[in-house]
N, C-alpha and C. Protein backbone atom coordinates (compact mmCIF):
# COMPACT_ATOMS: atom_id res chain seq x y z
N UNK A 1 60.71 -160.61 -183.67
CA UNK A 1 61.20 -161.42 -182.57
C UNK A 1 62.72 -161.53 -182.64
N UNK A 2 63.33 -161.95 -181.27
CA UNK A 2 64.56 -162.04 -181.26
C UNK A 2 64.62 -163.35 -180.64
N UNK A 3 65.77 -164.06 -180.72
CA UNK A 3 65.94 -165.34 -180.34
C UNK A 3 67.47 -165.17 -179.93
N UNK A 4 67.82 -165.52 -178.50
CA UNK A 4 69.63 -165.19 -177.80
C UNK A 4 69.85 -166.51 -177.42
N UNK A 5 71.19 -167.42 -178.07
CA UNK A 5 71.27 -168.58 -177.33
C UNK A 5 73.01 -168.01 -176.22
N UNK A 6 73.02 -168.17 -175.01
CA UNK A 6 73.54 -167.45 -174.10
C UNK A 6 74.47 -168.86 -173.66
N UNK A 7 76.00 -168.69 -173.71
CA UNK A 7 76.92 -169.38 -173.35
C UNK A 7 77.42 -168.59 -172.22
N UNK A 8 76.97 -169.27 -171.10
CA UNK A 8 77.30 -168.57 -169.77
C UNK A 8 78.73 -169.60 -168.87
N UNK A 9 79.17 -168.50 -168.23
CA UNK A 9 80.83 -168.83 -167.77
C UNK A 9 81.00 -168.22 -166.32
N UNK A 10 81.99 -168.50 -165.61
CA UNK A 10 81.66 -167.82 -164.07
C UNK A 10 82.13 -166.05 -164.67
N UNK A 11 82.75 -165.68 -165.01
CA UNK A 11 82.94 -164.03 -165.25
C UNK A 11 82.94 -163.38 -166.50
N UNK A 12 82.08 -164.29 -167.61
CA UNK A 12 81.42 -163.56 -168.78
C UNK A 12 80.83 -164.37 -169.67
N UNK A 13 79.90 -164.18 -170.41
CA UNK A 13 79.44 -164.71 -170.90
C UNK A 13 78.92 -164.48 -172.10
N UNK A 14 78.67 -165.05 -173.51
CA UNK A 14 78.60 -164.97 -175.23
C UNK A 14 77.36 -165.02 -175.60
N UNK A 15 76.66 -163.95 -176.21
CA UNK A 15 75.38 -163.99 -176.93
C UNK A 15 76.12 -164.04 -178.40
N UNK A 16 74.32 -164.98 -178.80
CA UNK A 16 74.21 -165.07 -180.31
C UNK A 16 72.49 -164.89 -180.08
N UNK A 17 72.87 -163.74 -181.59
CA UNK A 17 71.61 -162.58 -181.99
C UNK A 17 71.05 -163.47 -182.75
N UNK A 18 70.04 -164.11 -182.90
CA UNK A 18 69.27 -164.19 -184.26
C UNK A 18 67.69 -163.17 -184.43
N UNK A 19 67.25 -162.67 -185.53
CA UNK A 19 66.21 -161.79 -185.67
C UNK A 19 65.30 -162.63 -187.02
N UNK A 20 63.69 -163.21 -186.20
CA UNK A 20 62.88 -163.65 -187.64
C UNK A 20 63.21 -163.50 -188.70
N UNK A 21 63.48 -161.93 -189.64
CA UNK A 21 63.08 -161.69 -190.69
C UNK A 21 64.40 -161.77 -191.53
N UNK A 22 65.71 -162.32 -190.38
CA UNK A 22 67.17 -162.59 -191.11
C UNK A 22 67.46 -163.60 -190.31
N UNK A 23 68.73 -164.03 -191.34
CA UNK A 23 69.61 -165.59 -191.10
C UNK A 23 70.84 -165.30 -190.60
N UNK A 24 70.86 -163.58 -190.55
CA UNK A 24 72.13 -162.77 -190.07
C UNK A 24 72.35 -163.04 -188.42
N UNK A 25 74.17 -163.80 -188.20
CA UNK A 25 74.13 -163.71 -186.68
C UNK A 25 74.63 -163.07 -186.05
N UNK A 26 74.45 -162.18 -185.13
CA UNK A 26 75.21 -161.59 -184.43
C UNK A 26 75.91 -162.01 -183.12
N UNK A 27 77.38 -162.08 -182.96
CA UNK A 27 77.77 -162.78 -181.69
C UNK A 27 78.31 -161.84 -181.12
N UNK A 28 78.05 -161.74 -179.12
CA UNK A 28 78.81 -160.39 -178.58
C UNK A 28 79.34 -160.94 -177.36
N UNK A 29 80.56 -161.10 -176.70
CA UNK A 29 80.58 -161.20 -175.58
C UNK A 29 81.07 -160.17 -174.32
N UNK A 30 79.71 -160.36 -173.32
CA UNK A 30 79.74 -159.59 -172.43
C UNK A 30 80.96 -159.86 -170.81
N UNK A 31 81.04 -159.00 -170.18
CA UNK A 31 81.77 -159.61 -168.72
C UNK A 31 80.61 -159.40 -168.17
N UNK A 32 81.00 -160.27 -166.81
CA UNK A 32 79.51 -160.47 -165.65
C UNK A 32 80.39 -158.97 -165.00
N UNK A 33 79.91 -158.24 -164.89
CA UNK A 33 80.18 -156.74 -163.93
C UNK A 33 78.80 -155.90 -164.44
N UNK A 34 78.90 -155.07 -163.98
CA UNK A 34 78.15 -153.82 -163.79
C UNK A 34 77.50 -153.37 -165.28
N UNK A 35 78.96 -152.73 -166.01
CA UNK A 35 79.35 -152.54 -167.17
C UNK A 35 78.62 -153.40 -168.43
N UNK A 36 78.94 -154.30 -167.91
CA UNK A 36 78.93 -155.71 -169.22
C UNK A 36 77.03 -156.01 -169.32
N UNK A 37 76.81 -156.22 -167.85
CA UNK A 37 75.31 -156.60 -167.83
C UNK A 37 74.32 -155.61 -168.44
N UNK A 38 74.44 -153.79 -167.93
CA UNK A 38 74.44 -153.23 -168.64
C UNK A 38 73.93 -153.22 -170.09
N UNK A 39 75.32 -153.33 -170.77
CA UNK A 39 75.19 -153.31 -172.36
C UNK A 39 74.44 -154.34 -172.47
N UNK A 40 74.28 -155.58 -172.14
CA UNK A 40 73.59 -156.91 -172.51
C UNK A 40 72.16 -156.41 -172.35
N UNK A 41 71.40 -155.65 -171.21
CA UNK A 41 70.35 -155.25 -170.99
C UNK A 41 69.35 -154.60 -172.15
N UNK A 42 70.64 -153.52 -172.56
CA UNK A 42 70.40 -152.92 -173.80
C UNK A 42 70.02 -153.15 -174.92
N UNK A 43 70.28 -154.30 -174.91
CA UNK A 43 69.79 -155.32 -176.47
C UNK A 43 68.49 -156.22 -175.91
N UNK A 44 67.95 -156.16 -174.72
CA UNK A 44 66.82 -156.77 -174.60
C UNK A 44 65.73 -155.69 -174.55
N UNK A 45 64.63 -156.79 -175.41
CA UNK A 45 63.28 -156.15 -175.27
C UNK A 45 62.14 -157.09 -175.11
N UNK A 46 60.67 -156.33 -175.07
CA UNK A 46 59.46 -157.42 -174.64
C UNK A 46 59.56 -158.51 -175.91
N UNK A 47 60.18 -158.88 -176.96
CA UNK A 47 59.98 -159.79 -178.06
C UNK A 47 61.08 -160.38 -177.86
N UNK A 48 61.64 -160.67 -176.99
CA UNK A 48 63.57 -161.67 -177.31
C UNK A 48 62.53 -162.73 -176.20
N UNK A 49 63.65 -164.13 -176.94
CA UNK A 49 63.41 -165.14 -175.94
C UNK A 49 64.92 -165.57 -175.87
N UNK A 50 65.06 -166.23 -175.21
CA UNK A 50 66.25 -166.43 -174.55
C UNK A 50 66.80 -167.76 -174.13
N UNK A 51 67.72 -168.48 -174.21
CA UNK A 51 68.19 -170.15 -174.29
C UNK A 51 69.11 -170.23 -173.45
N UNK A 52 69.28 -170.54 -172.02
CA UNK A 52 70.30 -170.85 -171.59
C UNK A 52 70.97 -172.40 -170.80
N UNK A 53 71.99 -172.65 -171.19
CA UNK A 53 72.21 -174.14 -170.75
C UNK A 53 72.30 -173.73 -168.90
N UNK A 54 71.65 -174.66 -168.38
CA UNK A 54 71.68 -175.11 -166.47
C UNK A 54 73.54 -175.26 -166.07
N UNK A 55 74.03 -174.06 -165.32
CA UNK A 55 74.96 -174.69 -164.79
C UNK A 55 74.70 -173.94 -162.96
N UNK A 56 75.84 -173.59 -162.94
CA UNK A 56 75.99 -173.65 -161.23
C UNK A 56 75.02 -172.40 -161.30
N UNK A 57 75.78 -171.06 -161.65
CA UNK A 57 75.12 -169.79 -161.51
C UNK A 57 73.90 -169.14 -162.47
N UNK A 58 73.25 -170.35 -163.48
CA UNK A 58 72.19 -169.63 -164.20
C UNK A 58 71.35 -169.08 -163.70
N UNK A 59 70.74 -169.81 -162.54
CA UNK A 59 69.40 -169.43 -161.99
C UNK A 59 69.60 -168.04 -161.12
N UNK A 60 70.74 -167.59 -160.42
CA UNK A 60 71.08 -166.08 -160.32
C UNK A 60 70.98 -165.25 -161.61
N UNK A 61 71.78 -165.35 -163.04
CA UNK A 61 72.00 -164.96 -163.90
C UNK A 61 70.77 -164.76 -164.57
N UNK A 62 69.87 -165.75 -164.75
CA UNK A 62 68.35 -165.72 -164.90
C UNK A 62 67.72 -164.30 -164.53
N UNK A 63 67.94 -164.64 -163.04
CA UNK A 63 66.67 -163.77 -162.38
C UNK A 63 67.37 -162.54 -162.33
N UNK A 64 68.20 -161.79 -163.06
CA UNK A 64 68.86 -160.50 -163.22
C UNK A 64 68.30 -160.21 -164.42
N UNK A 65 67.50 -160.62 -165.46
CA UNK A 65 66.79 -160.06 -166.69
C UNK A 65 65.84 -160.87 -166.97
N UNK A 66 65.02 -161.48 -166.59
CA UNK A 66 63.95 -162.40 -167.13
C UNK A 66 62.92 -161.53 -167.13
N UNK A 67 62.31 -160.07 -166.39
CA UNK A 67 61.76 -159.35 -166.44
C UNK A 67 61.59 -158.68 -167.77
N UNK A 68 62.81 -158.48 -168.06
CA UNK A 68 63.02 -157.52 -169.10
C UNK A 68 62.75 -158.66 -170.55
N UNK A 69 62.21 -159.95 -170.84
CA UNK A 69 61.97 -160.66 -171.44
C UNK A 69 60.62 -161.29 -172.08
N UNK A 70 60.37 -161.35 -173.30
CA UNK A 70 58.96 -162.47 -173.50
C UNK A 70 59.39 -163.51 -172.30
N UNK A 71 60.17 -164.60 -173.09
CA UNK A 71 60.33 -165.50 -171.99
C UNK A 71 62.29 -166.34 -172.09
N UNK A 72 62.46 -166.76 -170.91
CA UNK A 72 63.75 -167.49 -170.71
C UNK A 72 63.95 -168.86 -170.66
N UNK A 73 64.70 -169.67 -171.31
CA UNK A 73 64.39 -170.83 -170.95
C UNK A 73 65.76 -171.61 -170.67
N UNK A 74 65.50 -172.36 -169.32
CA UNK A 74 66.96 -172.67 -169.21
C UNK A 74 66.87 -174.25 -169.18
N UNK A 75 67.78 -174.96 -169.83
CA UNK A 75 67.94 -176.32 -170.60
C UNK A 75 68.58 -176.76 -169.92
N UNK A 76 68.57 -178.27 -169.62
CA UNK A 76 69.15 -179.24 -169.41
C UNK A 76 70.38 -179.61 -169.81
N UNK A 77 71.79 -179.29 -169.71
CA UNK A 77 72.92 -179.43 -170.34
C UNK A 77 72.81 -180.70 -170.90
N UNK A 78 72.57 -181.87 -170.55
CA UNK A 78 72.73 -182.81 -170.95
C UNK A 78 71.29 -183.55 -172.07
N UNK A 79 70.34 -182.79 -172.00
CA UNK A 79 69.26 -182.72 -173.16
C UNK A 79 70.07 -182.31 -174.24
N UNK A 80 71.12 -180.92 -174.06
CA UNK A 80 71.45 -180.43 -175.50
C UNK A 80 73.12 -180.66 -175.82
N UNK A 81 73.34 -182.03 -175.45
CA UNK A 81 74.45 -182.92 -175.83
C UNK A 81 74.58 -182.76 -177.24
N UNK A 82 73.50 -183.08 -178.07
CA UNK A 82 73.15 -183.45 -179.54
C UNK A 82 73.29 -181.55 -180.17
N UNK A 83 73.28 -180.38 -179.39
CA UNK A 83 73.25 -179.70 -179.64
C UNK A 83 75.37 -178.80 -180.35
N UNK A 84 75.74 -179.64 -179.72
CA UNK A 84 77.67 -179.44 -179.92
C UNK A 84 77.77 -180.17 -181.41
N UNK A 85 79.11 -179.44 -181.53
CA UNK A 85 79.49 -179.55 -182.79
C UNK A 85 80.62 -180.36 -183.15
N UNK A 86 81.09 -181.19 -183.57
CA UNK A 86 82.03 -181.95 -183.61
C UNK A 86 83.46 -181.63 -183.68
N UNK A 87 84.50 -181.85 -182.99
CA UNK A 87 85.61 -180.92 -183.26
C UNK A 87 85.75 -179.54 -182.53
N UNK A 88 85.44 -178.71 -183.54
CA UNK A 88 85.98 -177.17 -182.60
C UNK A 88 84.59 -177.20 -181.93
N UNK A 89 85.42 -176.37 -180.55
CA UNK A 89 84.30 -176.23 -180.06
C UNK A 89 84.76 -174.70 -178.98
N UNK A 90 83.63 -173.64 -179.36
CA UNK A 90 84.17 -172.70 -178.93
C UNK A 90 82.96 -171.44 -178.45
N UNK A 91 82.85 -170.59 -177.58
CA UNK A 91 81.54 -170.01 -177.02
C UNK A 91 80.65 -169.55 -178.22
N UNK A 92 81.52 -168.91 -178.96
CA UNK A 92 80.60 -168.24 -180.20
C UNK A 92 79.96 -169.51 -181.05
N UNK A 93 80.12 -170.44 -180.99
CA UNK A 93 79.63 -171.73 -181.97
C UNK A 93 78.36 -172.12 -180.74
N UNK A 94 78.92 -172.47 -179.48
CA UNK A 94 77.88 -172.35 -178.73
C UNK A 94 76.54 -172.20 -178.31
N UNK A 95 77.09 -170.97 -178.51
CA UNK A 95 75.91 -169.49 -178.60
C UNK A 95 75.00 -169.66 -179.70
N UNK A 96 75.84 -169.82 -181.19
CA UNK A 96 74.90 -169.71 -182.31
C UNK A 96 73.69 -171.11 -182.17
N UNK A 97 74.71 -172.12 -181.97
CA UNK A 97 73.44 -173.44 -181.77
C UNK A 97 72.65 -173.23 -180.94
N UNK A 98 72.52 -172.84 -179.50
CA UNK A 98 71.32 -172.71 -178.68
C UNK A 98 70.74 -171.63 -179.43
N UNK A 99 70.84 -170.21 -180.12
CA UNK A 99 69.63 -169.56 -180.91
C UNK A 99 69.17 -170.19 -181.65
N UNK A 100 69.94 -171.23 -182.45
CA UNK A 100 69.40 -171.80 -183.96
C UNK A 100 68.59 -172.95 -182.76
N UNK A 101 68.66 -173.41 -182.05
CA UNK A 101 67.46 -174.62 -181.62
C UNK A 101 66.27 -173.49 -180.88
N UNK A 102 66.45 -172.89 -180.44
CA UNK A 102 65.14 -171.57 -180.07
C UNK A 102 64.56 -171.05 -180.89
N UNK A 103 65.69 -170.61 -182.01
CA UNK A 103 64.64 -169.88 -183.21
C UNK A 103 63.85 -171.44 -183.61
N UNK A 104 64.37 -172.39 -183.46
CA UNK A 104 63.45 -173.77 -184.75
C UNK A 104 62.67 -173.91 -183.64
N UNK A 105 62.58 -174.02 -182.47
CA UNK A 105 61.47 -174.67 -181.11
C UNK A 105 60.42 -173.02 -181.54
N UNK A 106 60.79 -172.05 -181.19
CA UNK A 106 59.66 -171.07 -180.79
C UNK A 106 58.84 -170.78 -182.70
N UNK A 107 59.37 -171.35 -183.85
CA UNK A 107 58.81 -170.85 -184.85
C UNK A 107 58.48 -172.09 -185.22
N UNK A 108 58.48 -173.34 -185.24
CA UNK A 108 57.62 -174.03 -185.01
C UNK A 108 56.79 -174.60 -183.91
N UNK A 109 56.82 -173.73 -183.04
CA UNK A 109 55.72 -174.11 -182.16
C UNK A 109 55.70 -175.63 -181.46
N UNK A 110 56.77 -176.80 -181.44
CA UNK A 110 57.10 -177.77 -181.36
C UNK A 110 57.98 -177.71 -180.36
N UNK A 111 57.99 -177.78 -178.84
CA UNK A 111 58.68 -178.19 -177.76
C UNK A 111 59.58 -178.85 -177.82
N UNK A 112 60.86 -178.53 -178.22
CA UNK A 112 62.01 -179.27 -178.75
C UNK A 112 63.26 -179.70 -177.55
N UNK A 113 62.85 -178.44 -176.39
CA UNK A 113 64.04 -178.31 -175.29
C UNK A 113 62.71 -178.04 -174.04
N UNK A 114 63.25 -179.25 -173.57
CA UNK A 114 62.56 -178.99 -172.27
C UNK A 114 62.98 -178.58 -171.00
N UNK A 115 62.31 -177.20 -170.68
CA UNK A 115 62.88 -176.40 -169.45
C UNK A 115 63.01 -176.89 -168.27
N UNK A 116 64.24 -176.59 -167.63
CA UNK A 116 64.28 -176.58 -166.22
C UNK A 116 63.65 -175.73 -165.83
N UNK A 117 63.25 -176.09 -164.43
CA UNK A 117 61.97 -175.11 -163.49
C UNK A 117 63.03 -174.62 -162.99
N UNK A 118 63.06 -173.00 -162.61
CA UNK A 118 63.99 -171.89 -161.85
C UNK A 118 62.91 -172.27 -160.52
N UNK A 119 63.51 -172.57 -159.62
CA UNK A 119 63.04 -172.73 -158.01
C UNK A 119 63.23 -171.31 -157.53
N UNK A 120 62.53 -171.07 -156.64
CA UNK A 120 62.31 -169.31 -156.06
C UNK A 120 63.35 -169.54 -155.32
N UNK A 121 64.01 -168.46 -155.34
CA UNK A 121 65.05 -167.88 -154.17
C UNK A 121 65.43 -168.53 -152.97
N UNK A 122 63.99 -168.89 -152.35
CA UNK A 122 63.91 -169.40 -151.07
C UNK A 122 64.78 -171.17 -150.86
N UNK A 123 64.38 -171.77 -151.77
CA UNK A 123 64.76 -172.90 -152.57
C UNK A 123 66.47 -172.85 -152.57
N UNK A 124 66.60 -172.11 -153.66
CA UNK A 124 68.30 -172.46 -153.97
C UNK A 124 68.81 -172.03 -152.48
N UNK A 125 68.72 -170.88 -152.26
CA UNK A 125 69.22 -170.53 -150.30
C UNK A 125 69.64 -171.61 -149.89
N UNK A 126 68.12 -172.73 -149.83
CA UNK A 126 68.49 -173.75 -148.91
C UNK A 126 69.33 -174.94 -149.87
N UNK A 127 69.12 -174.56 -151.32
CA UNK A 127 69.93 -176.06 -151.44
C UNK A 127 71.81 -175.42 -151.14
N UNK A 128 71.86 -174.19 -151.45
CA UNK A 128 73.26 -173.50 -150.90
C UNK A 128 73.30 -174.04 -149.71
N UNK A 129 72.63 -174.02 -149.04
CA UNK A 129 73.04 -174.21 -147.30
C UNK A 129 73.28 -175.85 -147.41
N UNK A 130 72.35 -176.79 -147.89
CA UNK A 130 72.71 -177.90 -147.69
C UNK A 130 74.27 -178.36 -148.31
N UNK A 131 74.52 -177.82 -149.43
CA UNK A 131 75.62 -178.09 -149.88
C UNK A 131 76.78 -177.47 -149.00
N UNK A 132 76.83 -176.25 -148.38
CA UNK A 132 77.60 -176.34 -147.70
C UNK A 132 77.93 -177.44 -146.61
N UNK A 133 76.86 -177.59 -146.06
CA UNK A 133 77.00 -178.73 -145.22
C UNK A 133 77.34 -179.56 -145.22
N UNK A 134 77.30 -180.38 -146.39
CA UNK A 134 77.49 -181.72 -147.22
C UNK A 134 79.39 -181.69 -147.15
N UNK A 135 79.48 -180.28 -147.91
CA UNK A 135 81.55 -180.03 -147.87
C UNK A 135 81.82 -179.83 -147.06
N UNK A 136 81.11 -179.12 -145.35
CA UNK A 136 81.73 -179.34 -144.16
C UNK A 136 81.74 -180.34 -143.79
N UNK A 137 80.81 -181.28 -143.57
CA UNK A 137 81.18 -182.92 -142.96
C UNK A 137 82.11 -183.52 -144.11
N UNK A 138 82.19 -183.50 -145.34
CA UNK A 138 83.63 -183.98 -145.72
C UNK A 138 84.62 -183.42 -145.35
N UNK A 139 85.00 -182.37 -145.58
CA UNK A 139 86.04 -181.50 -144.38
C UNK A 139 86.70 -182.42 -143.08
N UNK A 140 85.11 -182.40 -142.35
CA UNK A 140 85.56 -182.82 -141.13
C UNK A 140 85.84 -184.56 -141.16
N UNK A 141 85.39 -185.18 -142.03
CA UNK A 141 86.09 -185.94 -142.63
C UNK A 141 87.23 -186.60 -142.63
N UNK A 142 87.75 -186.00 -143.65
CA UNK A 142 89.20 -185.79 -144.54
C UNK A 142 89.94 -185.21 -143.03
N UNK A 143 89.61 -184.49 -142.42
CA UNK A 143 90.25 -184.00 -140.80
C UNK A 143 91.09 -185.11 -139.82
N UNK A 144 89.48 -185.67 -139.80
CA UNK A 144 89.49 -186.73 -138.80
C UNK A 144 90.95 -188.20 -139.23
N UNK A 145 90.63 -188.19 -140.84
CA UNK A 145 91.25 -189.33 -141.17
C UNK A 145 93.17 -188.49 -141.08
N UNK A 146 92.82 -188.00 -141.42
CA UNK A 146 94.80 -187.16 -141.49
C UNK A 146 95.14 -187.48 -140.08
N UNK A 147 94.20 -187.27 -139.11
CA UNK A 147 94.58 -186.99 -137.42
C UNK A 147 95.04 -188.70 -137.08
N UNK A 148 94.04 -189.71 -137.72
CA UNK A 148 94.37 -190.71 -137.40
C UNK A 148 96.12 -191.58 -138.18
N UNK A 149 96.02 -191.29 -138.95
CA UNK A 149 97.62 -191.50 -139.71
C UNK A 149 98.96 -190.72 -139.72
């Protein structure tokens, strides 16, 4: 088995390798392009599971390799508060703590991080659309009030 805890960023993002039968880590960081996803692909197989913290673009980032996966699991940023390190704080340290809480959740068998549900396609679309909407009526807003002063 493989265990990847994935520090994701808007244009690249930091794996950390851990493998069952070693304590050896491997850290790599990829760019979000063509290129980068690519090589990241390359290191997945049917035995990796995968840790990623919830931000704006996971659930795209998700559904570009979850196929190619046992399974993905994407966390609650604020569940894995307790997961940071005091002081430095930097992607590769990151990275290593979300594998080291995946490798301890999936080898003891003990539900340690509880997943966010990835909503289908259809879903985020619309919560995109609502949010746009939400920043156009502030827009028009912020418009209205300048016009009056």
């Amino acid at each position: 088995m493989k265990y990847v805890g994935i520090d994701l960023h808007t244009n690249r993002f930091t794996c950390c390798y851990l493998c069952d039968n070693s304590r050896e880590k491997h850290t790599e960081t990829f760019d979000l392009d063509k290129q980068g996803l690519s090589s990241f692909y390359s290191t997945l197989n049917r035995d990796t599971y995968i840790l990623v913290e919830a931000t704006i673009n996971t659930f795209a980032f998700v559904t570009l390799f979850k196929h190619l996966v046992r399974e993905v699991i994407v966390a609650n940023t604020y569940q894995l508060k307790s997961v940071g390190v005091p002081g430095k704080k930097t992607d590769k340290l990151d990275a290593a703590k979300l594998a080291d809480k995946l490798k301890a959740q999936v080898v003891s068998g003990v539900q340690q991080i509880v997943p966010v549900t990835v909503p289908p396609k259809e879903i985020r679309d619309l919560r995109a659309l609502f949010a746009s909407y939400r920043t156009l009526r502030k827009e028009i807003g912020r418009t209205k009030n300048r016009i009056h002063y």
